[in-house]
Protein backbone atom coordinates (compact mmCIF):
# COMPACT_ATOMS: atom_id res chain seq x y z
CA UNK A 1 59.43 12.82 6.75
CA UNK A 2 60.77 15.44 9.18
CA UNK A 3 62.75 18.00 8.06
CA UNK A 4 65.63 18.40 11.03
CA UNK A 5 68.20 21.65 11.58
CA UNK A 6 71.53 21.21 11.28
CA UNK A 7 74.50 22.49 13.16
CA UNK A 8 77.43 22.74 11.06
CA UNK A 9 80.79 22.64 12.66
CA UNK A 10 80.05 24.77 15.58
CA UNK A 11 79.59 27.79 13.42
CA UNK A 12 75.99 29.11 13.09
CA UNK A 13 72.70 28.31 13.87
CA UNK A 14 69.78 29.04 11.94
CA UNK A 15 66.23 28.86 12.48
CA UNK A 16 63.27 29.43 10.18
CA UNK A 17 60.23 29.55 11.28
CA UNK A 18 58.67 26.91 8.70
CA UNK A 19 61.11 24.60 10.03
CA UNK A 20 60.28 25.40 13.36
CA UNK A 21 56.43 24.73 12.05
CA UNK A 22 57.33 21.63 10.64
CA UNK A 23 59.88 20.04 13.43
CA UNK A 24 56.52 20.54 15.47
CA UNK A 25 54.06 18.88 13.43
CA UNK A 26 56.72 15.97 13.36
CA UNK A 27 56.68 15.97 17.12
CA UNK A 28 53.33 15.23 17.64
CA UNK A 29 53.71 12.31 15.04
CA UNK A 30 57.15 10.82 16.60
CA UNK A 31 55.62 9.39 19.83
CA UNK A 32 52.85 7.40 18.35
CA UNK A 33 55.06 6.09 15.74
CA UNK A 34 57.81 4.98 18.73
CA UNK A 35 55.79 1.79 19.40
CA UNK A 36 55.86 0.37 14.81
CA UNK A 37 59.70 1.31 14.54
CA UNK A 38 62.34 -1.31 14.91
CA UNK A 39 65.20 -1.71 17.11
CA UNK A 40 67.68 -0.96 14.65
CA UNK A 41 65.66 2.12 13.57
CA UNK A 42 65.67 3.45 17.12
CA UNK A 43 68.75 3.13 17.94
CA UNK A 44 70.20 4.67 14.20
CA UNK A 45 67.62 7.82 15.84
CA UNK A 46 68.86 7.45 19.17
CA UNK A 47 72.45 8.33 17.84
CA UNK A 48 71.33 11.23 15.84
CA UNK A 49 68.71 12.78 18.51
CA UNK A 50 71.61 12.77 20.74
CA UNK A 51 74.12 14.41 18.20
CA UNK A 52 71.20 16.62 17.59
CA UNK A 53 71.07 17.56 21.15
CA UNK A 54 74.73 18.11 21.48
CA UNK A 55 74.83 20.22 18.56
CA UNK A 56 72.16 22.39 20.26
CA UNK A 57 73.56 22.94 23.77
CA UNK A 58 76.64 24.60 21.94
CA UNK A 59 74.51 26.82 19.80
CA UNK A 60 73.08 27.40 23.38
CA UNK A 61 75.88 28.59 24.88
CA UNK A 62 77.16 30.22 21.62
CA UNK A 63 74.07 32.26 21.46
CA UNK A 64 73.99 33.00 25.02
CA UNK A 65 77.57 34.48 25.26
CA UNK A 66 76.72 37.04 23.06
CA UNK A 67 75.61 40.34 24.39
CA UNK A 68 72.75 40.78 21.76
CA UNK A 69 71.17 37.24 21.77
CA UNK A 70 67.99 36.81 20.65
CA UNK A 71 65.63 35.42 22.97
CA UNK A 72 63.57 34.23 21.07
CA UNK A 73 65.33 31.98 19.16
CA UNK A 74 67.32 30.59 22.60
CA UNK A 75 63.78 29.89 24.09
CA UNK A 76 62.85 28.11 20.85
CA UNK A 77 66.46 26.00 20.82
CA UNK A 78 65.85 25.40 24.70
CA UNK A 79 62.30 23.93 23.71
CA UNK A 80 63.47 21.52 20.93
CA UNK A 81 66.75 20.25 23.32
CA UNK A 82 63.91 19.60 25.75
CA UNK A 83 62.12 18.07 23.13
CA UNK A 84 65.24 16.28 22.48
CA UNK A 85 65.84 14.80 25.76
CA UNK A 86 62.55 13.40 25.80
CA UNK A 87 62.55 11.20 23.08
CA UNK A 88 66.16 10.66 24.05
CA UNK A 89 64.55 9.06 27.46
CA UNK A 90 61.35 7.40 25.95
CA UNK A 91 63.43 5.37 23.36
CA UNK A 92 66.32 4.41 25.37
CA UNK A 93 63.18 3.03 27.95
CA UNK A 94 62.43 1.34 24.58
CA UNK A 95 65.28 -0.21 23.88
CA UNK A 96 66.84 -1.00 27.24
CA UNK A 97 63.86 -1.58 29.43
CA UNK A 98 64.14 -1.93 33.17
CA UNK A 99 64.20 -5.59 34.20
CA UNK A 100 63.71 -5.93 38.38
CA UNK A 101 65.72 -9.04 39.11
């Protein structure tokens, strides 16, 4: 099981780096296991990847209005929205695949 970040209320952001360790390790693992998940499955993680990516594209822009932002950790939460969007894409192809009439 992946251990996920949260974003509470629009109020701070935190990032260790073992979570950051383990998020990746789970990344690796979440595109094989696409293809043995059900529908319902994908679509309950559909709805929270894209809550997740919400959540971090206003600690983006939180982080990056300050004048002393760390870098760092915006290039990190810029990686994992990325990240995001990807498996965003490759399970709505899942779900909702393109049928040429």
């Amino acid at each position: 099981m992946c251990l996920r970040k949260g974003f509470a209320n629009g109020a701070r952001w935190r990032m260790f780096s073992t979570q950051v360790d383990l998020d990746e390790s789970c990344a690796m693992n979440a595109f094989s296991d696409l293809s043995m998940k059900t529908d319902e499955v994908l679509r309950v993680e559909l709805e929270e990847f894209r809550r997740e990516h919400g959540d971090l594209d206003a600690a983006i822009r939180a982080l990056q209005e300050r004048p002393t932002a760390d870098q760092l950790t915006l290039q990190r939460l810029k990686k994992k929205k990325l990240w995001l969007r990807d498996m965003i894409a490759r399970i709505e192809d899942r779900l909702y695949p393109d049928i040429i009439a």
